[in-house]
PDB file of N, CA and C in Angstrom:
ATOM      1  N   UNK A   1       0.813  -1.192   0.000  1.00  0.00           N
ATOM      2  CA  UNK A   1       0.000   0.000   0.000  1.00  0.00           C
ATOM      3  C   UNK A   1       0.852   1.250   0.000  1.00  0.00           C
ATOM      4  N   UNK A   2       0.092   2.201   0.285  1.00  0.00           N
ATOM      5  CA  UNK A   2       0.890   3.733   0.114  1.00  0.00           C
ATOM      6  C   UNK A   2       0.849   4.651   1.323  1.00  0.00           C
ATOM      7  N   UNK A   3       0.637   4.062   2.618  1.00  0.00           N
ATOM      8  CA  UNK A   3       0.562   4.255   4.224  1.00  0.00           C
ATOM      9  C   UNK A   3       1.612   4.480   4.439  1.00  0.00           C
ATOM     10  N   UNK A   4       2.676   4.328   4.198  1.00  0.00           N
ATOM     11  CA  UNK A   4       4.182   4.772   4.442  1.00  0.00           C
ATOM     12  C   UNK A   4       5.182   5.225   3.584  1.00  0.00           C
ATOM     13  N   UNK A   5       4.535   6.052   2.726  1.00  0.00           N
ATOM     14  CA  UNK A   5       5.595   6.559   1.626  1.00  0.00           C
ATOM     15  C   UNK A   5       6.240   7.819   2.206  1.00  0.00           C
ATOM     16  N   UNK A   6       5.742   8.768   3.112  1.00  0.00           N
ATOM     17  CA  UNK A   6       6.419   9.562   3.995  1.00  0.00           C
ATOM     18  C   UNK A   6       7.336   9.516   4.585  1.00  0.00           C
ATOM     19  N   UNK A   7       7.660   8.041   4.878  1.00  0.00           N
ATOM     20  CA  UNK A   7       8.751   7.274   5.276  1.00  0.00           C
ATOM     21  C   UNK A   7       9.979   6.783   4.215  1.00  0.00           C
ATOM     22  N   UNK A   8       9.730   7.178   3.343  1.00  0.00           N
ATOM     23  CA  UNK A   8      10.588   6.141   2.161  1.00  0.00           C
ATOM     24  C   UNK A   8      10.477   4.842   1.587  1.00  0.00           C
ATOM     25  N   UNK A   9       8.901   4.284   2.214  1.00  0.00           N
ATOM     26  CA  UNK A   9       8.560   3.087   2.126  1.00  0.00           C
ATOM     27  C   UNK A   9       7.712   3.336   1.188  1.00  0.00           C
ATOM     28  N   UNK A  10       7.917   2.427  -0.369  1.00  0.00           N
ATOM     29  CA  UNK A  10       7.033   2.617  -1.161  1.00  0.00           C
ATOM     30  C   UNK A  10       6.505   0.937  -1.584  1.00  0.00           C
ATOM     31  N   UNK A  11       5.394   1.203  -2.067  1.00  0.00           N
ATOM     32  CA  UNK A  11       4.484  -0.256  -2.464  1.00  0.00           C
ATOM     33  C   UNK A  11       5.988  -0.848  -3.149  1.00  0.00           C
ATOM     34  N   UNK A  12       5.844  -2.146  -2.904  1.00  0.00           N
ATOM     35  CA  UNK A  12       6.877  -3.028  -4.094  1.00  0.00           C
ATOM     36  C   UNK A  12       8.438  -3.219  -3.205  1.00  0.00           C
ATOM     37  N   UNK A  13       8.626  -2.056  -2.281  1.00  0.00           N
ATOM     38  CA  UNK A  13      10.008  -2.238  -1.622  1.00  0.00           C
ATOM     39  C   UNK A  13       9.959  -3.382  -0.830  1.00  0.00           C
ATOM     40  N   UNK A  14      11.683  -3.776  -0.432  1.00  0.00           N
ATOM     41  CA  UNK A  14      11.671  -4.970  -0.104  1.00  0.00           C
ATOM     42  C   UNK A  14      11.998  -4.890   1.727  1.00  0.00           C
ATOM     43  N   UNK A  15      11.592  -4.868   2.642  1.00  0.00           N
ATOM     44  CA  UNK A  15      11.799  -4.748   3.816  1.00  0.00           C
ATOM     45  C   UNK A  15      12.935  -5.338   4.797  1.00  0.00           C
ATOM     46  N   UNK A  16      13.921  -4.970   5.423  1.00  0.00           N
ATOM     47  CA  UNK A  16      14.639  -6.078   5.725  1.00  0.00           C
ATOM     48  C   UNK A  16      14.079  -6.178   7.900  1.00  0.00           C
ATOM     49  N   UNK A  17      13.592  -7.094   8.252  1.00  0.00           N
ATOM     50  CA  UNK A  17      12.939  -6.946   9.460  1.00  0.00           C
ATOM     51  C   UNK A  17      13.676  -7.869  10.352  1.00  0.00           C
ATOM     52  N   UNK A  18      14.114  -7.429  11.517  1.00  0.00           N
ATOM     53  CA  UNK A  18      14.887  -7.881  12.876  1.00  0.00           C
ATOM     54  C   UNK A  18      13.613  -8.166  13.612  1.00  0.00           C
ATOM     55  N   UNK A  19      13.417  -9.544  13.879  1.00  0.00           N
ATOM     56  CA  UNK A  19      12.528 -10.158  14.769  1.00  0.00           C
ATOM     57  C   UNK A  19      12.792 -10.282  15.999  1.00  0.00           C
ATOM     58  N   UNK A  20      14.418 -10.096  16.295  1.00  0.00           N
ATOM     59  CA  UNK A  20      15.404  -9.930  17.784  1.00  0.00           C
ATOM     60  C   UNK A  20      15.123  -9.056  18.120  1.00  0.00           C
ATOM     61  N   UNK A  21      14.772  -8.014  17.757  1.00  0.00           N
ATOM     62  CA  UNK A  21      14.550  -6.664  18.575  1.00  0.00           C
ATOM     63  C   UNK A  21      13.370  -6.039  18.863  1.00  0.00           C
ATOM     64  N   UNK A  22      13.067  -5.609  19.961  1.00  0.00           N
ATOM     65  CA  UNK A  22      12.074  -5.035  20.654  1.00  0.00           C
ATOM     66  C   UNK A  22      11.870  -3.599  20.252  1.00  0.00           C
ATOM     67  N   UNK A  23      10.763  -3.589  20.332  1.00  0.00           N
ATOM     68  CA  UNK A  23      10.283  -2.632  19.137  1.00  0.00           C
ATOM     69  C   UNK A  23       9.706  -1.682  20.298  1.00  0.00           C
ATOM     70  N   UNK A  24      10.213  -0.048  19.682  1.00  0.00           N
ATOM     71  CA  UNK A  24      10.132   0.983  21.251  1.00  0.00           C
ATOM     72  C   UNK A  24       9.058   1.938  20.296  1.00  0.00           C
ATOM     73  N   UNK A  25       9.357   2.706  21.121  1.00  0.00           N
ATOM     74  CA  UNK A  25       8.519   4.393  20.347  1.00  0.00           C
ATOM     75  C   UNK A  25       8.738   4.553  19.256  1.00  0.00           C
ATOM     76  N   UNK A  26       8.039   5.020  18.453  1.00  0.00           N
ATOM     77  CA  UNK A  26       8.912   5.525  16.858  1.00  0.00           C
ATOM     78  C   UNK A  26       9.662   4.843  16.038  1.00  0.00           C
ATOM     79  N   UNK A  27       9.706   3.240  16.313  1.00  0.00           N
ATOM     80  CA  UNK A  27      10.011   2.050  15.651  1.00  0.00           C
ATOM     81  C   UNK A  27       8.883   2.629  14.135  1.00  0.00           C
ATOM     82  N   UNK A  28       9.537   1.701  13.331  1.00  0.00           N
ATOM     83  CA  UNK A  28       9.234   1.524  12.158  1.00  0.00           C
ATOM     84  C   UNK A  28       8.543  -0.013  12.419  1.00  0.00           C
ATOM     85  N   UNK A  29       7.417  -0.976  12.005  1.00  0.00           N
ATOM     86  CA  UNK A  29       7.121  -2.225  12.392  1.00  0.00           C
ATOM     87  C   UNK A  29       6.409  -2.979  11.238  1.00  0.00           C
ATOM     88  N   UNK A  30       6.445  -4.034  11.405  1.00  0.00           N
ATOM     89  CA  UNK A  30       5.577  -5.183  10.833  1.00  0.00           C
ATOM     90  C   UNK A  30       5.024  -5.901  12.028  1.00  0.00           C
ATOM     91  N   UNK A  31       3.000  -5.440  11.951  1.00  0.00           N
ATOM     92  CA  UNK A  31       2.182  -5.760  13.042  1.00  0.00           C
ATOM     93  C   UNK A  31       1.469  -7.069  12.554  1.00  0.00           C
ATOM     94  N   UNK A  32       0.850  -7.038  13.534  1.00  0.00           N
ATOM     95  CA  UNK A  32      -0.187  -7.875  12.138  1.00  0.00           C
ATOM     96  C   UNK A  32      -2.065  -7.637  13.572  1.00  0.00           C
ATOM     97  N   UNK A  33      -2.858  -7.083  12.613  1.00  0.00           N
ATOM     98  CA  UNK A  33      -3.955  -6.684  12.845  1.00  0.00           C
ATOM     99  C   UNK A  33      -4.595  -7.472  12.234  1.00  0.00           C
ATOM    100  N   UNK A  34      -5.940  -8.089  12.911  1.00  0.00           N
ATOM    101  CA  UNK A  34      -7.470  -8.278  12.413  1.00  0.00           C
ATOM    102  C   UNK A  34      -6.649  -9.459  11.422  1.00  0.00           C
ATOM    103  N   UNK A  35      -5.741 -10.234  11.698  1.00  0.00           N
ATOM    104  CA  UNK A  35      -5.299 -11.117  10.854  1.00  0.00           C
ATOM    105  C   UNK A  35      -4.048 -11.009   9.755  1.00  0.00           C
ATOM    106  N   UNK A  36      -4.118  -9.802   9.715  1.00  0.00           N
ATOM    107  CA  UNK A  36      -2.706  -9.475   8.492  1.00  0.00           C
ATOM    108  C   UNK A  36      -1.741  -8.145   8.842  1.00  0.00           C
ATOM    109  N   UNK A  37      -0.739  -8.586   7.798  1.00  0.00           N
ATOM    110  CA  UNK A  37       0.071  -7.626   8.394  1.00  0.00           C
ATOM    111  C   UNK A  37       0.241  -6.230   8.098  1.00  0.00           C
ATOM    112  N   UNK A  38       0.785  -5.566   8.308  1.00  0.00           N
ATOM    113  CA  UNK A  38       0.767  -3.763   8.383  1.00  0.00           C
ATOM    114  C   UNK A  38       2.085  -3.237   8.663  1.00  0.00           C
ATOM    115  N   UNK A  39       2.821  -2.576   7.893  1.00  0.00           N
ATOM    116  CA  UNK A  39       3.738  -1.877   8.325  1.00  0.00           C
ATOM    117  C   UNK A  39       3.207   0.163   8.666  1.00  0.00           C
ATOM    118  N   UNK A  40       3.551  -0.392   9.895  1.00  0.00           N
ATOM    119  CA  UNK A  40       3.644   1.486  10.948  1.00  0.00           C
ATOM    120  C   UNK A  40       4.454   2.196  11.657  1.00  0.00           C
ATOM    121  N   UNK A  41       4.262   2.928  11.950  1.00  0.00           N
ATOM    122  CA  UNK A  41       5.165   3.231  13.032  1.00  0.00           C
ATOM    123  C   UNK A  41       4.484   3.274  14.000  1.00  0.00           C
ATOM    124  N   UNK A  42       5.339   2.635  15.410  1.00  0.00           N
ATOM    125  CA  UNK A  42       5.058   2.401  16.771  1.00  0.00           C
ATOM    126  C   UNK A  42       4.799   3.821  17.597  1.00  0.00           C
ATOM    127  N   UNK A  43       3.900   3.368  18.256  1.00  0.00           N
ATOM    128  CA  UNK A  43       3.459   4.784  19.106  1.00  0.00           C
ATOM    129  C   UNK A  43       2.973   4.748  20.598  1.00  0.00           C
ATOM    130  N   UNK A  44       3.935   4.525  21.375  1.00  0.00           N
ATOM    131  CA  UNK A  44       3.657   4.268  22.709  1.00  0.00           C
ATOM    132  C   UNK A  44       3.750   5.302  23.429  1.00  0.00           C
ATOM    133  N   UNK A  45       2.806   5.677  24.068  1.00  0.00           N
ATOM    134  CA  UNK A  45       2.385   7.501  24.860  1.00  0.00           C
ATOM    135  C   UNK A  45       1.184   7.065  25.958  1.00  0.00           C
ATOM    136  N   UNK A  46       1.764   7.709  27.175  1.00  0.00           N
ATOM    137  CA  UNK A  46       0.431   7.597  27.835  1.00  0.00           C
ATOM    138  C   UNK A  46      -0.475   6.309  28.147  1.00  0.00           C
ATOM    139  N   UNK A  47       0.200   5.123  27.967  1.00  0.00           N
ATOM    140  CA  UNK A  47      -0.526   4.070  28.005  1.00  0.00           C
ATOM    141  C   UNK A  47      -1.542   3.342  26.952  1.00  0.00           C
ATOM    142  N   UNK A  48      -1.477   4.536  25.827  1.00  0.00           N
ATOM    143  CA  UNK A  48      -2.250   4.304  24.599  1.00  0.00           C
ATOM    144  C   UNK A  48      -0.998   4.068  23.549  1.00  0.00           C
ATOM    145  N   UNK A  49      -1.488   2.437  22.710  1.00  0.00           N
ATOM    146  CA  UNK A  49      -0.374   2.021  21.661  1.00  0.00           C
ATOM    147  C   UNK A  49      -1.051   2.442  20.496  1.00  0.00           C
ATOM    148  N   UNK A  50      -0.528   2.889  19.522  1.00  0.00           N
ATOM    149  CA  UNK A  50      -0.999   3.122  17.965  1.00  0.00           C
ATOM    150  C   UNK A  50      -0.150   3.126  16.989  1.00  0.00           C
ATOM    151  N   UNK A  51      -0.675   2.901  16.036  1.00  0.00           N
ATOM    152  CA  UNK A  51      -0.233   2.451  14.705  1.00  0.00           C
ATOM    153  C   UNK A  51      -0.313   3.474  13.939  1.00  0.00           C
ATOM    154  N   UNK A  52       0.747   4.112  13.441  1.00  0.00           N
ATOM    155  CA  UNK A  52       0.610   5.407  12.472  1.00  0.00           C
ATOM    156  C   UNK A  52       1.156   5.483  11.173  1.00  0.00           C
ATOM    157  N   UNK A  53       0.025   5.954  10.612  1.00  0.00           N
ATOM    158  CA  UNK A  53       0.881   5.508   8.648  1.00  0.00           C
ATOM    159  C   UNK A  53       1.344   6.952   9.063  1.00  0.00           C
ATOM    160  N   UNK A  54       2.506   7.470   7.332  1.00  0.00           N
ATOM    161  CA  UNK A  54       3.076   8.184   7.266  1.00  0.00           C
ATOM    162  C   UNK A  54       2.893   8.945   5.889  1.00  0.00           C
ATOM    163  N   UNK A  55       1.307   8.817   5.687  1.00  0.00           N
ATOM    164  CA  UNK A  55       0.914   9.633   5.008  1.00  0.00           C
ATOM    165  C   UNK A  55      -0.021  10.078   5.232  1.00  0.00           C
ATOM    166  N   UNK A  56      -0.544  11.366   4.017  1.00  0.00           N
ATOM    167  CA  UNK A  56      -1.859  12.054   4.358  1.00  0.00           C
ATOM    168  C   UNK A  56      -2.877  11.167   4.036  1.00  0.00           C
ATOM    169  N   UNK A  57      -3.622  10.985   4.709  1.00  0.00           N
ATOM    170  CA  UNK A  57      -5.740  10.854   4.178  1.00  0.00           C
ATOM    171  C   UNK A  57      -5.292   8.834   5.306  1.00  0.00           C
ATOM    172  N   UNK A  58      -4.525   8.810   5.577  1.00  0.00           N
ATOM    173  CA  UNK A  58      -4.202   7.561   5.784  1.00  0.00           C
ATOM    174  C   UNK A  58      -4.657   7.549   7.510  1.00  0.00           C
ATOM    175  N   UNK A  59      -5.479   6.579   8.123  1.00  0.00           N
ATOM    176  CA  UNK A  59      -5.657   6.860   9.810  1.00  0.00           C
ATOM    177  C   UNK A  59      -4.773   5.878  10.953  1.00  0.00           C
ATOM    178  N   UNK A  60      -4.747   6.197  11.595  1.00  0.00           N
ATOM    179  CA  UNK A  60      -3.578   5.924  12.530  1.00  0.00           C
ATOM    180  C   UNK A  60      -4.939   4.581  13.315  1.00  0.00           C
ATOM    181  N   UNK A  61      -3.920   3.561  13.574  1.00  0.00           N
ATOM    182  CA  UNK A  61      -4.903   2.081  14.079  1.00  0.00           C
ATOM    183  C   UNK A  61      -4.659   2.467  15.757  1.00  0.00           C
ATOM    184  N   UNK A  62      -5.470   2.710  16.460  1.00  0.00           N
ATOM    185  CA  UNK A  62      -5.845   2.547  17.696  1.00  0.00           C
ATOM    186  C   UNK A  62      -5.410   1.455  18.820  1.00  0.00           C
ATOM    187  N   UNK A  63      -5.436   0.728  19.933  1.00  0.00           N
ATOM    188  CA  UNK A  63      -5.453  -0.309  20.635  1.00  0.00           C
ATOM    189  C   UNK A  63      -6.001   0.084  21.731  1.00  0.00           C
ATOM    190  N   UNK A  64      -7.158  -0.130  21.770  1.00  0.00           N
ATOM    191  CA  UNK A  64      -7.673  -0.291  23.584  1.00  0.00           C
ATOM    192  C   UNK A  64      -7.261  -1.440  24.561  1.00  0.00           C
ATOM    193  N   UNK A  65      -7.823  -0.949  25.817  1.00  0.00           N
ATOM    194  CA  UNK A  65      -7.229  -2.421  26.567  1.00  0.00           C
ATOM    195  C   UNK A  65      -8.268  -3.137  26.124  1.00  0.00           C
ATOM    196  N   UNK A  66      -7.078  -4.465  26.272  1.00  0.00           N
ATOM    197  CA  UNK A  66      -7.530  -5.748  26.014  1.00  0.00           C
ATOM    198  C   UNK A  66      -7.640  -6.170  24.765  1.00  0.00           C
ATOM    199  N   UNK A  67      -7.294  -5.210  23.273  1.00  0.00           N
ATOM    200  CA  UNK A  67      -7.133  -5.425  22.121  1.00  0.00           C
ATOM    201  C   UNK A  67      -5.457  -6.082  21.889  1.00  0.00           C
ATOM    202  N   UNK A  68      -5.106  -6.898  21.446  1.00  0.00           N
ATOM    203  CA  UNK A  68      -4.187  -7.436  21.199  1.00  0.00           C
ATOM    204  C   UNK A  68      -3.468  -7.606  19.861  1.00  0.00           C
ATOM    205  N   UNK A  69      -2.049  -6.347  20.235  1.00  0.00           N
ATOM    206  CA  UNK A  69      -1.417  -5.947  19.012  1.00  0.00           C
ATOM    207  C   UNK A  69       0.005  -7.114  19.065  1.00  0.00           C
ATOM    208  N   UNK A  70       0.333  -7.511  17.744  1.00  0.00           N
ATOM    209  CA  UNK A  70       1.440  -8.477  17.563  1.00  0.00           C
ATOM    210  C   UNK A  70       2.401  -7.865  17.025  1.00  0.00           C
ATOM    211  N   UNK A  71       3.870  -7.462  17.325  1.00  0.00           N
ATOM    212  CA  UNK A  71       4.662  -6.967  16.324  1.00  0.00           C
ATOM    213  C   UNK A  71       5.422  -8.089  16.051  1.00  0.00           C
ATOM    214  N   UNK A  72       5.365  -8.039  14.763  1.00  0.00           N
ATOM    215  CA  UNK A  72       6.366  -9.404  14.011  1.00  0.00           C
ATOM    216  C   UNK A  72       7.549  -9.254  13.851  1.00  0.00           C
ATOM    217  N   UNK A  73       7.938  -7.802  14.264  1.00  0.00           N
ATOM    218  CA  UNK A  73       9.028  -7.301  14.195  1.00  0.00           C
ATOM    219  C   UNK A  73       9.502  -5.806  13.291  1.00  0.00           C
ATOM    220  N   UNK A  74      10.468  -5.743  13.588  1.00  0.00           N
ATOM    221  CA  UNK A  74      11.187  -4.046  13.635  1.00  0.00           C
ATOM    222  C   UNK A  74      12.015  -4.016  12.013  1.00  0.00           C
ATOM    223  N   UNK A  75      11.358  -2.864  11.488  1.00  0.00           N
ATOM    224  CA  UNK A  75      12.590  -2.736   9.955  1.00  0.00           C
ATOM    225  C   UNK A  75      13.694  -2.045  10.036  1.00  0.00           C
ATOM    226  N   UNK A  76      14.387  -2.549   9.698  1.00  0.00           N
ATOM    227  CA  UNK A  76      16.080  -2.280   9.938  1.00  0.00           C
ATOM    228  C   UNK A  76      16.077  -1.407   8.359  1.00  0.00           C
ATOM    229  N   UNK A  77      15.740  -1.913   7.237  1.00  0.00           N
ATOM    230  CA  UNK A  77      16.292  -1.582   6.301  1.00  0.00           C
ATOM    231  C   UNK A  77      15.244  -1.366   5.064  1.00  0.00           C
ATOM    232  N   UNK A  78      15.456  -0.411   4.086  1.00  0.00           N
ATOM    233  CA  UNK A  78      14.509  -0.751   2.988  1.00  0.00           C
ATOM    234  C   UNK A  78      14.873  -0.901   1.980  1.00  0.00           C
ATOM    235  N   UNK A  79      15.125  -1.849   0.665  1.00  0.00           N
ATOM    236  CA  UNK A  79      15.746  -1.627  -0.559  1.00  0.00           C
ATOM    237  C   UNK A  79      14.495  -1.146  -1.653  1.00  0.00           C
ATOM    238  N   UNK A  80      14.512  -0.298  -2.610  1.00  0.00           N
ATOM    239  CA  UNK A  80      14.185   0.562  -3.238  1.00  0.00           C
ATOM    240  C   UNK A  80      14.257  -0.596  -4.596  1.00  0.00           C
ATOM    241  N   UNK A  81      13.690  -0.924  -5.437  1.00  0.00           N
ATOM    242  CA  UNK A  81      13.611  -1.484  -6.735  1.00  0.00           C
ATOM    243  C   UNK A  81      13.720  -0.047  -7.805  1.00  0.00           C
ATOM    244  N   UNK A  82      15.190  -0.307  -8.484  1.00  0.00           N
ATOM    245  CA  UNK A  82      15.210   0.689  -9.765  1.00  0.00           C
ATOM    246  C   UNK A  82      14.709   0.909 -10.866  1.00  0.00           C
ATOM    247  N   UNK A  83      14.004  -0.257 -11.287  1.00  0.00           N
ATOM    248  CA  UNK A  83      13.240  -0.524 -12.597  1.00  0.00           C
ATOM    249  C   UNK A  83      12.130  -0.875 -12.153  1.00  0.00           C
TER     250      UNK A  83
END
């Protein structure tokens, strides 16, 4: 999708993701919601976790208690396809 092109993350790029590492504030992530996965950025404030794309018109995913968010892990890296 196009939720993180603000980021440098564009549809088609190839992700490189560290499953060793614990994923803090302002992580970059691969979640997985309602069954599938999502790349966001991590947003831990106040006791409220959220999921924030990094573009316009795009809405930031919520977690109340007792909703149960999975991070599959943290992106280290992005490679860019030239053609």
């Amino acid at each position: 999708g196009h939720s993180m092109t603000g980021a440098g993350i564009r549809d088609g790029d190839l992700l490189v993701v560290d499953r060793s590492l614990e994923a803090g504030d302002g992580d970059i992530v691969v979640a997985v919601v309602d069954g599938e996965l999502t790349v966001k950025r991590l947003s831990r404030r106040g006791g409220t976790v959220r999921l924030l794309p990094e573009s316009p018109g795009c809405e930031p995913i919520e977690f109340k208690d007792g909703q149960e968010l999975t991070v599959w892990g943290v992106v280290t890296s992005v490679i860019h396809r030239v053609k």
